[in-house]
N, C-alpha and C. Protein backbone atom coordinates (compact mmCIF):
# COMPACT_ATOMS: atom_id res chain seq x y z
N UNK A 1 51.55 129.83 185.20
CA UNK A 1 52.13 128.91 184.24
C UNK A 1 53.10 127.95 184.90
N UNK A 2 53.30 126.83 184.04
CA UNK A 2 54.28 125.70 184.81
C UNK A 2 55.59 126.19 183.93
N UNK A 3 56.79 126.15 184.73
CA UNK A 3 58.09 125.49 183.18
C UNK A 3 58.83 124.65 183.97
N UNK A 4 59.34 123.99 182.76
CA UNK A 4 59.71 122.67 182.92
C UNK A 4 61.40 123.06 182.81
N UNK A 5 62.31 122.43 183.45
CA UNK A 5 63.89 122.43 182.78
C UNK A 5 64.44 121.32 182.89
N UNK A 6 65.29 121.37 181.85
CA UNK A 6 66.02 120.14 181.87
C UNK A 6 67.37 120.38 181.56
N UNK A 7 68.14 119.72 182.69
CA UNK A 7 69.72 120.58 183.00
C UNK A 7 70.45 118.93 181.74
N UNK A 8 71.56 119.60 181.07
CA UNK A 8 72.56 118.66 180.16
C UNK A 8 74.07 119.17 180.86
N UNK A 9 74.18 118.31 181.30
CA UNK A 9 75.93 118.39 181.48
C UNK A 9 76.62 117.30 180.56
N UNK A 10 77.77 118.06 180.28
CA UNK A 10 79.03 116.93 179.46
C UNK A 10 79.21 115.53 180.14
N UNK A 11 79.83 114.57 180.29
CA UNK A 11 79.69 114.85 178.35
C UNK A 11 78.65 114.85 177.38
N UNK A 12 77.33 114.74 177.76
CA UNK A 12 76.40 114.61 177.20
C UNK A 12 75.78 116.33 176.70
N UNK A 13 75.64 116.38 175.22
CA UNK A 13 75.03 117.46 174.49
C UNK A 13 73.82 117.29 173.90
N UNK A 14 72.85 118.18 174.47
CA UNK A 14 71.95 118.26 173.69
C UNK A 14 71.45 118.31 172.29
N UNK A 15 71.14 117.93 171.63
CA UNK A 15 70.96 117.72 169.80
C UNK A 15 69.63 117.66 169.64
N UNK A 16 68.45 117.75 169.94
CA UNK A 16 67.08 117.83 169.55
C UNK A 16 66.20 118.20 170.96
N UNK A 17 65.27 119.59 171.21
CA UNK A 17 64.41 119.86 171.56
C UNK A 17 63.51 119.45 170.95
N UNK A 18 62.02 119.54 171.81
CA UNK A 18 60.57 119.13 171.08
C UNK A 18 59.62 119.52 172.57
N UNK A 19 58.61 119.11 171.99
CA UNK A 19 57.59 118.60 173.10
C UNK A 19 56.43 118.12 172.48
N UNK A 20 55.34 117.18 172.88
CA UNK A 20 54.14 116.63 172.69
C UNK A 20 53.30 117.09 173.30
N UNK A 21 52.47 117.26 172.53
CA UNK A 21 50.88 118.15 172.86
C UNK A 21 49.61 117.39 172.55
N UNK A 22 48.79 117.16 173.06
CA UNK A 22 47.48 117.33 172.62
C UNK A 22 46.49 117.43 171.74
N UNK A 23 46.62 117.13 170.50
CA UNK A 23 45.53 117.37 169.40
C UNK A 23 44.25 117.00 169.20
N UNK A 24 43.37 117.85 170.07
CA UNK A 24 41.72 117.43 170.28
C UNK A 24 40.87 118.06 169.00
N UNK A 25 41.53 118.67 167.64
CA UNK A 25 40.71 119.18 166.81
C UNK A 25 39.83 118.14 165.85
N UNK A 26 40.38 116.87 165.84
CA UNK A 26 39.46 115.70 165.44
C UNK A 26 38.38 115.11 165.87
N UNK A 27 38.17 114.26 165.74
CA UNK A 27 36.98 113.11 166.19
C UNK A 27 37.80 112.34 167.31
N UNK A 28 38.93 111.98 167.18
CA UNK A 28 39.70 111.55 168.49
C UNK A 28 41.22 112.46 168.41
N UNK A 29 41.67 112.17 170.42
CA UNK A 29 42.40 112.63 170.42
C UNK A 29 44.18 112.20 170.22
N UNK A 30 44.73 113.25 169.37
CA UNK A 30 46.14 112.40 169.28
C UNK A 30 47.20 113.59 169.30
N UNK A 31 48.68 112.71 169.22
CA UNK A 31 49.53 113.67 169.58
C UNK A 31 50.29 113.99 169.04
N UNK A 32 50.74 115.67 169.21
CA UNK A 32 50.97 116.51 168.19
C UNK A 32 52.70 116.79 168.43
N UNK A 33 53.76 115.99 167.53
CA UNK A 33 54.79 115.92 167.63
C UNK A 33 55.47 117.62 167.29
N UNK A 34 55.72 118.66 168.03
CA UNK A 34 56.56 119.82 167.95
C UNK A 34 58.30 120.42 167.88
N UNK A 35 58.33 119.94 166.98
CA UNK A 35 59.82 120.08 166.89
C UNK A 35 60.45 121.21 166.88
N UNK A 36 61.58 122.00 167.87
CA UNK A 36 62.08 123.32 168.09
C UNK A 36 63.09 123.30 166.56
N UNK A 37 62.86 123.98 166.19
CA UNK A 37 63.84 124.27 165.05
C UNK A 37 64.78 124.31 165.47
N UNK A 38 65.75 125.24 166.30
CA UNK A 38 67.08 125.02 167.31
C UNK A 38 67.30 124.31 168.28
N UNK A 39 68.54 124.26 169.18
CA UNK A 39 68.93 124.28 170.02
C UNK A 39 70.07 124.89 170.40
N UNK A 40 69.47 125.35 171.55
CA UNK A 40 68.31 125.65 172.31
C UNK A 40 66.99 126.68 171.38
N UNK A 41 65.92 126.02 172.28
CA UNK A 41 65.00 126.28 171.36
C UNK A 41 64.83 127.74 171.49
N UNK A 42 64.16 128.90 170.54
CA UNK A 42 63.71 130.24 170.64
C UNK A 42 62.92 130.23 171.81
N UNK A 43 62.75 131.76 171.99
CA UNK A 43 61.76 132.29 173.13
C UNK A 43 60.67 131.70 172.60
N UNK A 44 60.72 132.31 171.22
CA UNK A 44 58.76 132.78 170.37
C UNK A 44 58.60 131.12 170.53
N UNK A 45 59.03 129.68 169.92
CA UNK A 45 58.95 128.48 169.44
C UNK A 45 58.72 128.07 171.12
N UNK A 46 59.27 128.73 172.38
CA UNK A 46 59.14 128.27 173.75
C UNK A 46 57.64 128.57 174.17
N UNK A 47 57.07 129.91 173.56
CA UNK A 47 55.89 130.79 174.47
C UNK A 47 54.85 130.70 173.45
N UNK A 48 54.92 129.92 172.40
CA UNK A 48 53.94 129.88 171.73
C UNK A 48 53.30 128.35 171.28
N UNK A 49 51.93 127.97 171.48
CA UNK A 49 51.83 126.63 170.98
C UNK A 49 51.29 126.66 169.62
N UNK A 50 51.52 125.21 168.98
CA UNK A 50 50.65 125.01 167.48
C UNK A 50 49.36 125.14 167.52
N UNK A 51 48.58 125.59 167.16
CA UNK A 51 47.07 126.37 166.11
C UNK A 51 46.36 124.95 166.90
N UNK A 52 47.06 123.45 166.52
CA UNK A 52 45.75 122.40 166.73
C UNK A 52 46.10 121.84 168.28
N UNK A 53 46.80 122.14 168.96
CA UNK A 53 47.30 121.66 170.23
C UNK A 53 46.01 122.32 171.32
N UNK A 54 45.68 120.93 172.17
CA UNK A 54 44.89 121.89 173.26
C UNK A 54 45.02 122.45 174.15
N UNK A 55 44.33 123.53 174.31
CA UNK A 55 44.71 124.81 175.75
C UNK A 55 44.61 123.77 176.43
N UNK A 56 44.02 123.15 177.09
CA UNK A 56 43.43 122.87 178.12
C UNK A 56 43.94 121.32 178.73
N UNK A 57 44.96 121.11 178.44
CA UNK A 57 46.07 120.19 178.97
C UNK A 57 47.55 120.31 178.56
N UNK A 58 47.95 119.71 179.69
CA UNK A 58 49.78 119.85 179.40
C UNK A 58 50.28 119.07 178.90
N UNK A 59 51.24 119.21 177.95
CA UNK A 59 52.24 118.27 177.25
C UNK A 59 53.54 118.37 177.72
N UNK A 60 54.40 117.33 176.91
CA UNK A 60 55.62 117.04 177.50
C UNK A 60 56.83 117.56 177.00
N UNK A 61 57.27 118.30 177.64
CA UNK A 61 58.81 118.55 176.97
C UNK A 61 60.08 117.58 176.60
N UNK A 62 60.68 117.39 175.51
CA UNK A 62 61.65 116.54 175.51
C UNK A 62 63.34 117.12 175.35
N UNK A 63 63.95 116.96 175.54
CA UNK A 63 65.13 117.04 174.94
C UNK A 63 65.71 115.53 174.43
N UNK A 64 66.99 115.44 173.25
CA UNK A 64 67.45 114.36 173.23
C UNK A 64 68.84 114.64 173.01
N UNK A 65 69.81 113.89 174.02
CA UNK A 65 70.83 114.47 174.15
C UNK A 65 71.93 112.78 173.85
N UNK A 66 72.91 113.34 173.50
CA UNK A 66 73.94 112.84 172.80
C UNK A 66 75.37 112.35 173.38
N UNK A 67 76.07 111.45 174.02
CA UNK A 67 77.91 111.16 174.38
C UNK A 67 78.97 111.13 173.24
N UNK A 68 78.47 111.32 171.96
CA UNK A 68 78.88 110.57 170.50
C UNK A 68 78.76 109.24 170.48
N UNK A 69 78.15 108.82 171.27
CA UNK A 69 78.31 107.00 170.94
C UNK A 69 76.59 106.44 171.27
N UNK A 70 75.88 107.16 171.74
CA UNK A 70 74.15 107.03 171.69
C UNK A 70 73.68 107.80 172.38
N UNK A 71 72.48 107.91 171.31
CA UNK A 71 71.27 108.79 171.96
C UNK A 71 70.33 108.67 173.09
N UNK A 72 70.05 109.82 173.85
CA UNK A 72 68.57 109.28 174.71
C UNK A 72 67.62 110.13 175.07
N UNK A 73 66.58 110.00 174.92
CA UNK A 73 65.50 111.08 175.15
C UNK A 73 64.85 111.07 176.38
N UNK A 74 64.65 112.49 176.90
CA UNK A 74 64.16 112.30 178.34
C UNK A 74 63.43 113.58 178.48
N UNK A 75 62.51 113.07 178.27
CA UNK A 75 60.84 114.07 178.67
C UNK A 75 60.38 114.18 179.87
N UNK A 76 59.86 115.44 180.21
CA UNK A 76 59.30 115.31 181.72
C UNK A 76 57.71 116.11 181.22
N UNK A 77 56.53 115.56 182.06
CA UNK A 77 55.61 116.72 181.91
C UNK A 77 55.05 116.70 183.42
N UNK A 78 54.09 117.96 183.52
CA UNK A 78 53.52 117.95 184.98
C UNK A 78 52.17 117.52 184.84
N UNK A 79 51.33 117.01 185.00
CA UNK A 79 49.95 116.80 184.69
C UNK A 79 48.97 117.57 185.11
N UNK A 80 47.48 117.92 184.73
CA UNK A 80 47.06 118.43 185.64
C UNK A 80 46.85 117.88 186.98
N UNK A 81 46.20 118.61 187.58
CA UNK A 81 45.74 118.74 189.30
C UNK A 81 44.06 118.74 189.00
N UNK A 82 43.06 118.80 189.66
CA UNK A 82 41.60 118.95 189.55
C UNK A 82 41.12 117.76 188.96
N UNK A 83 40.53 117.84 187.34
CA UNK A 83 39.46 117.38 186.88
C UNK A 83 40.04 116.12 186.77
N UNK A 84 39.76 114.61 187.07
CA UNK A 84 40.15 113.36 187.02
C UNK A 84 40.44 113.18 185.35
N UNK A 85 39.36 113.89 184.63
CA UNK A 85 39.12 113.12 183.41
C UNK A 85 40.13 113.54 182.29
N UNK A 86 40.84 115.03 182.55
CA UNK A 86 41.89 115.24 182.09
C UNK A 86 43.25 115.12 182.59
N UNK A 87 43.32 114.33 183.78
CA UNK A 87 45.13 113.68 184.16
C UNK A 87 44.79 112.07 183.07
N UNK A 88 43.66 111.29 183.70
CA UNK A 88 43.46 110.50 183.25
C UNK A 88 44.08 109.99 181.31
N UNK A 89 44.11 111.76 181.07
CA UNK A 89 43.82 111.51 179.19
C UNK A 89 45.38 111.95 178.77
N UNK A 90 45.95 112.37 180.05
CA UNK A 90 47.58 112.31 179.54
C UNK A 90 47.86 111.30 179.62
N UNK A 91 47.63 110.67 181.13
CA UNK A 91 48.35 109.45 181.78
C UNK A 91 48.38 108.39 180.64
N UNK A 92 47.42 107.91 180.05
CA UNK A 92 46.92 107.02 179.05
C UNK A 92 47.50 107.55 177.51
N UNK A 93 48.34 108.09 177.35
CA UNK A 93 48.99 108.52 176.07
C UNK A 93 50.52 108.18 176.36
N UNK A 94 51.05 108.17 177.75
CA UNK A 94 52.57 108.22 178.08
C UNK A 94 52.90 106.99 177.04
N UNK A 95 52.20 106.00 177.14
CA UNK A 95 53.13 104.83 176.64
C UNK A 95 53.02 105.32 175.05
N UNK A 96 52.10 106.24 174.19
CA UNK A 96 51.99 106.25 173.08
C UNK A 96 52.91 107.39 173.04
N UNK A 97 53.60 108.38 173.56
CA UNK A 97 54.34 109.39 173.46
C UNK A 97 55.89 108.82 173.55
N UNK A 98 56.16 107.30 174.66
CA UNK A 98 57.35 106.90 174.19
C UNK A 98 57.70 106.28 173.06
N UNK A 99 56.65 105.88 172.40
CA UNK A 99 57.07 105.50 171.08
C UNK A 99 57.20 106.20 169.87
N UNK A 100 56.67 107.63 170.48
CA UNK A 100 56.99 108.89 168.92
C UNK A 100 58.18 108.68 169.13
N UNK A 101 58.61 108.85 170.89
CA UNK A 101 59.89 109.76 171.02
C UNK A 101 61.16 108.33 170.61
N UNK A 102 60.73 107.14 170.66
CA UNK A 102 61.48 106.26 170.34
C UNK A 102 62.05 106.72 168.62
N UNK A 103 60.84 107.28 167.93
CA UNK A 103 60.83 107.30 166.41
C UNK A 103 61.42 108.56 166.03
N UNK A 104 62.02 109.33 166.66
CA UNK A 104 62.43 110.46 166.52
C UNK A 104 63.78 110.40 165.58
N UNK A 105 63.98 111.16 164.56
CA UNK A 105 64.70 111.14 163.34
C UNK A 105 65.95 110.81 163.95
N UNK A 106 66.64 110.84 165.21
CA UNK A 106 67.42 110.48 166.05
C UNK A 106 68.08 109.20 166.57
N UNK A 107 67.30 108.60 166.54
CA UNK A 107 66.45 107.26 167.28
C UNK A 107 66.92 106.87 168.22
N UNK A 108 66.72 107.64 169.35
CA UNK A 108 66.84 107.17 170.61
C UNK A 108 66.97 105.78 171.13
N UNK A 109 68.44 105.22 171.89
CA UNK A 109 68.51 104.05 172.13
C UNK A 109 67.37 103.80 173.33
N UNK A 110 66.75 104.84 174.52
CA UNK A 110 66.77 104.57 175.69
C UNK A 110 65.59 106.20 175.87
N UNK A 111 64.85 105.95 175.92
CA UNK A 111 64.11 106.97 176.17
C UNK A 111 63.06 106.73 177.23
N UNK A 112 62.94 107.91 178.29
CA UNK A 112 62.57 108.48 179.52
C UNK A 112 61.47 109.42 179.34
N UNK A 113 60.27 108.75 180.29
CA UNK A 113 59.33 110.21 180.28
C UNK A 113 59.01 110.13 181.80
N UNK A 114 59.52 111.69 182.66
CA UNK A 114 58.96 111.65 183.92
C UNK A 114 58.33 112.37 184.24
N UNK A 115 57.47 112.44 185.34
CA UNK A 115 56.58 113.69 185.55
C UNK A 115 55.53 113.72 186.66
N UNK A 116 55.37 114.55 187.23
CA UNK A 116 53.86 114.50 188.48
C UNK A 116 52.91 114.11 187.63
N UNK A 117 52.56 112.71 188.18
CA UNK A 117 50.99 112.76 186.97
C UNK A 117 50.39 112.76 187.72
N UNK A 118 49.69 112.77 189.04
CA UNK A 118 48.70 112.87 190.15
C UNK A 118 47.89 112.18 189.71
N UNK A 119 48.62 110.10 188.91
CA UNK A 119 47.88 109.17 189.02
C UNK A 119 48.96 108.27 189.19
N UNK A 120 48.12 107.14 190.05
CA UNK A 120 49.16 106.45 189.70
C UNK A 120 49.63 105.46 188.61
N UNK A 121 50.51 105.04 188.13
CA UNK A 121 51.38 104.49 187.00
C UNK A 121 50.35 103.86 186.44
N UNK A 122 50.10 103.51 184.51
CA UNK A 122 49.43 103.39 183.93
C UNK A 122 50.41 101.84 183.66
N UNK A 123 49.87 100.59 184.34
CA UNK A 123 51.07 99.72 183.25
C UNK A 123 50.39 98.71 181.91
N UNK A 124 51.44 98.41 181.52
CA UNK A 124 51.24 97.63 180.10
C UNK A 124 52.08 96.47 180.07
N UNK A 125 51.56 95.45 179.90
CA UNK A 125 51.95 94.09 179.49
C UNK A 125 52.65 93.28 180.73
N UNK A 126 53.87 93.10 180.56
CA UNK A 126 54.68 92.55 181.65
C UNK A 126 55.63 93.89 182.25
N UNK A 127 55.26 95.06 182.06
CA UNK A 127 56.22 96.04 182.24
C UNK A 127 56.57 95.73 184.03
N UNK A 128 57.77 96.47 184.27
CA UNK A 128 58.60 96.22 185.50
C UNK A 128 58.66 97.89 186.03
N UNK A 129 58.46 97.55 187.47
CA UNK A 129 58.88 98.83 188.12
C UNK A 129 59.59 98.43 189.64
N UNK A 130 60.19 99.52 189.57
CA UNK A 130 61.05 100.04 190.93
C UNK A 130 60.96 101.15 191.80
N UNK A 131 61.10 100.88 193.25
CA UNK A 131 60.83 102.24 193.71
C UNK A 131 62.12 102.57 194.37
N UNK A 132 62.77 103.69 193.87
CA UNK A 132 64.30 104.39 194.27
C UNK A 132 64.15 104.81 195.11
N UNK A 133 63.66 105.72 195.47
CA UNK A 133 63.46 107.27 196.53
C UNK A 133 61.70 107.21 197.52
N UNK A 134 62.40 107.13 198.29
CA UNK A 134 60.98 108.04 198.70
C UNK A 134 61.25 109.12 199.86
N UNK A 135 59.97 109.91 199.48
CA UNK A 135 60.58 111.30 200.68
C UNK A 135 58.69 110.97 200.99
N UNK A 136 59.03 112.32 201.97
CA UNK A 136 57.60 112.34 202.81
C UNK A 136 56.39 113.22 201.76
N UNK A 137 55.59 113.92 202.61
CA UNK A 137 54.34 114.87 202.65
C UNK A 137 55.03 115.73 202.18
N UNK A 138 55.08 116.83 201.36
CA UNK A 138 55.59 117.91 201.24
C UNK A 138 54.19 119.13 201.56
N UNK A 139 54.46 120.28 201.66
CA UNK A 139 53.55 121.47 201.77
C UNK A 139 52.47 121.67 200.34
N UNK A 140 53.19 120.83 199.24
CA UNK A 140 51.82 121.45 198.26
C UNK A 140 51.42 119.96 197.59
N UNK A 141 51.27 118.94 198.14
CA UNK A 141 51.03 117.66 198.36
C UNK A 141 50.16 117.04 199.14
N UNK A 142 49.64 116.28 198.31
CA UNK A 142 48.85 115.09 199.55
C UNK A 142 49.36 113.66 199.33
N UNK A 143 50.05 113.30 198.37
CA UNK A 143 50.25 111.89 198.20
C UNK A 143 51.46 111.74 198.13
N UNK A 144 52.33 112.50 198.72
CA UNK A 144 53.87 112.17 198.86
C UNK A 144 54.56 112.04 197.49
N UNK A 145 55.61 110.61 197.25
CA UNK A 145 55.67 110.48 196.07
C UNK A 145 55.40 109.49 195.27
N UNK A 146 53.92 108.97 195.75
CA UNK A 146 53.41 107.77 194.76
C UNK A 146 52.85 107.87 193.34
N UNK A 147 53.16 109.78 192.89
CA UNK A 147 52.41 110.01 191.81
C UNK A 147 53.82 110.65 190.77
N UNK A 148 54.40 110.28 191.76
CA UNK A 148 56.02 111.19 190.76
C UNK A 148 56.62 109.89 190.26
N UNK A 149 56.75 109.51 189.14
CA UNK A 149 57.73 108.42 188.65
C UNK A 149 58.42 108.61 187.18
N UNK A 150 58.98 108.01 186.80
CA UNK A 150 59.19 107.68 185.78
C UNK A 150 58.99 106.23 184.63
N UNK A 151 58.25 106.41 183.13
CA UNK A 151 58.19 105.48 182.50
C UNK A 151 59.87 105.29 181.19
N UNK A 152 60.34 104.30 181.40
CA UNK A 152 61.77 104.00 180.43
C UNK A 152 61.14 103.00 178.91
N UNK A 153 61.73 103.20 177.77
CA UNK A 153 61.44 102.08 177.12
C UNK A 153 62.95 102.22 176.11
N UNK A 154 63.07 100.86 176.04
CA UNK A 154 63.74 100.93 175.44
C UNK A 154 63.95 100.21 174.03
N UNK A 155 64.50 101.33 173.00
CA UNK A 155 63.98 100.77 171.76
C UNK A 155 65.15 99.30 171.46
N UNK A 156 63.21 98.42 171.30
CA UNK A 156 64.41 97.10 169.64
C UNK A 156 64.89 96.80 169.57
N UNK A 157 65.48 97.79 168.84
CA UNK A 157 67.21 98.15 167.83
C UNK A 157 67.96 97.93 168.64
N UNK A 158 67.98 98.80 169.80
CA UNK A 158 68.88 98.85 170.49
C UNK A 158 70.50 98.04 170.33
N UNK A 159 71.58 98.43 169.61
CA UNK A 159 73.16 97.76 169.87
C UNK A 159 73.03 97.14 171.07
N UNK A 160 73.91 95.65 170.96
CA UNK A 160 74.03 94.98 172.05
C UNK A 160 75.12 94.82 172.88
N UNK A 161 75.04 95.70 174.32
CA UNK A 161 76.04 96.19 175.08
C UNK A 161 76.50 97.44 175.73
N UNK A 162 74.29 97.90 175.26
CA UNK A 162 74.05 99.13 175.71
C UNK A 162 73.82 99.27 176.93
N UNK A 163 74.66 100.32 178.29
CA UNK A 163 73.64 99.88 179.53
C UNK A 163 72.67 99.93 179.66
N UNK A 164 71.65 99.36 180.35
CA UNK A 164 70.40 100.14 180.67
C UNK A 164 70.30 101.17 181.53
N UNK A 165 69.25 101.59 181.45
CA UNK A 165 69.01 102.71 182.04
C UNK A 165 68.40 102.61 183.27
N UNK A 166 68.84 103.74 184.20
CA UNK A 166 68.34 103.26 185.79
C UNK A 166 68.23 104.22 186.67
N UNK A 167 67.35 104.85 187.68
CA UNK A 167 67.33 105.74 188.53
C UNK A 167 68.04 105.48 189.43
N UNK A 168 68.94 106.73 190.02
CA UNK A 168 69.87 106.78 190.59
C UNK A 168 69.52 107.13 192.17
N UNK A 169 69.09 106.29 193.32
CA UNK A 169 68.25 107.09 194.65
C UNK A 169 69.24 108.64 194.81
N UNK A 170 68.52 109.48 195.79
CA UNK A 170 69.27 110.65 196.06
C UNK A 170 69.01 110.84 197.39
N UNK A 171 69.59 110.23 198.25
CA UNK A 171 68.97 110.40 199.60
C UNK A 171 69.03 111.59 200.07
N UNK A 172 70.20 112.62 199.55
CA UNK A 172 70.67 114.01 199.88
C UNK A 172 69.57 114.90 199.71
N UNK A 173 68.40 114.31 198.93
CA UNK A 173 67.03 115.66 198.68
C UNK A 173 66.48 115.21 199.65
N UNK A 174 66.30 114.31 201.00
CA UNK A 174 65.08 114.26 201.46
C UNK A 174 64.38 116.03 202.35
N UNK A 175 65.30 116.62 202.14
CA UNK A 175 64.88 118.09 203.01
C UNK A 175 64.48 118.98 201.81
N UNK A 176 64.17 118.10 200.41
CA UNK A 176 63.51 118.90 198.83
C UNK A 176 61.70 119.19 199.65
N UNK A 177 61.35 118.26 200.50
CA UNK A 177 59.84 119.27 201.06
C UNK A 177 59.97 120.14 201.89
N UNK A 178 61.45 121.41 202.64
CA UNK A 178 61.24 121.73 203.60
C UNK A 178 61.35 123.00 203.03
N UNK A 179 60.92 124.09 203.69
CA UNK A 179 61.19 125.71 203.69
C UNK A 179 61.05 126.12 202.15
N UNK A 180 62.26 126.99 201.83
CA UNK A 180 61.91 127.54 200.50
C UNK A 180 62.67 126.63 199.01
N UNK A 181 63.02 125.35 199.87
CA UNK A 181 63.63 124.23 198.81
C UNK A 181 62.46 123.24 198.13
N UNK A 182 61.24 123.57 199.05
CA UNK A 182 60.44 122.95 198.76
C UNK A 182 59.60 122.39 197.44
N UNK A 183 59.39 121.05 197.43
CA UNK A 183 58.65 121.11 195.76
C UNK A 183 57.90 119.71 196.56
N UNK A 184 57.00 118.98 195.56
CA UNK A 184 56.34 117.85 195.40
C UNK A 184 56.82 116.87 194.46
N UNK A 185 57.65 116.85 193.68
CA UNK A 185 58.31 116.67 192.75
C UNK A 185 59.88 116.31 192.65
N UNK A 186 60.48 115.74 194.42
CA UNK A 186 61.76 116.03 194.35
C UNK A 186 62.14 114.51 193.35
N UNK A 187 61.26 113.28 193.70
CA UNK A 187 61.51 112.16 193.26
C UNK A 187 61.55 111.80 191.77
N UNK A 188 61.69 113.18 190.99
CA UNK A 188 61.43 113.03 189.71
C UNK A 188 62.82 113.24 189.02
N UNK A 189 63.85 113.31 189.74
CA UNK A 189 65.29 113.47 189.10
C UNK A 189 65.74 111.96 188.49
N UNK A 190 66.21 112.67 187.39
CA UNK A 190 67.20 111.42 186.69
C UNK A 190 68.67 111.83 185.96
N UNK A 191 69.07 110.41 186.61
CA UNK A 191 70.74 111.18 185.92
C UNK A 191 70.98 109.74 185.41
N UNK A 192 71.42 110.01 183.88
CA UNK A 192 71.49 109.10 182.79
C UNK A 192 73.61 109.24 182.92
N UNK A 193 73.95 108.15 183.06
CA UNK A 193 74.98 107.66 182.87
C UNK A 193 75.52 107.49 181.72
């Protein structure tokens, strides 16, 4: 099994768990908004999925966490590895999963989805990207970190005089591929200001 974490330090508090899943029980596929009743969410609500969600791909975990003065949501998922045709069928939902998470009873000023998708970036319209970090080859890798990123959107609404949001480089992980620190995944940190 994969798990996902997502660390909250002050001043920022967590106020809404969730995650997005998969719903292949139709004629097409769409996505199945899961809301943790708590926070932090239960074991049973952690180790168990909904009845219409599919086995057979990963969804995204969210938290949305709080300063008292705005919200922001920041999802990570891992994608699969193997069959092309199922990374392909997450990758192609990210932009439709930031806009649940934009709609979330919350309403996120600034919402984040990151994750190994072992594709590269799906873009839309005039969207903008940056590259913060890069580290090497790691041991359970072949493509370094051209498949680890992050997608931002930010809602609308948005109050005017909100910062934006921005990845922070970390040059201090480049030894995240060595020995038992090791991951594929070091370039996937974000620290929201």
């Amino acid at each position: 099994p994969k798990y996902i974490s997502i660390a909250v330090r002050p001043p920022w508090v967590p106020c809404a768990v969730g995650r997005l899943l998969l719903d292949a029980s139709g004629k097409r596929v769409t996505i199945l908004h899961d809301l943790s009743p708590s926070v932090p969410p239960e074991r049973d609500w952690a180790n168990a999925l909904p009845a219409r969600a599919a086995p057979d791909s990963r969804g995204l975990v969210y938290v949305v966490i709080t300063n008292g003065l705005r919200e922001v949501a920041v999802g990570y998922l891992h994608n699969r590895e193997g069959n092309p045709a199922l990374r392909e069928r997450i990758r192609l939902r990210t932009h439709r999963m930031l806009r649940v998470l934009e709609q979330h009873p919350l309403a996120p000023a600034i919402s984040y989805i990151g994750g190994g998708f072992h594709l590269p970036p799906s873009r839309v319209g005039t969207d903008a990207t940056g590259f913060a970090f890069a580290y090497g080859l790691g041991p359970t890798t072949a493509e370094g970190d051209i498949h680890d990123y992050w997608y931002c959107r930010v809602n609308p609404f948005t109050p005017v005089g909100l910062p934006p949001g921005f990845i922070v480089p970390a040059p201090s992980l480049s030894a995240a591929t060595v020995g038992s620190t090791r991951s594929d995944h070091a370039a996937c940190l974000l620290r929201v200001i």
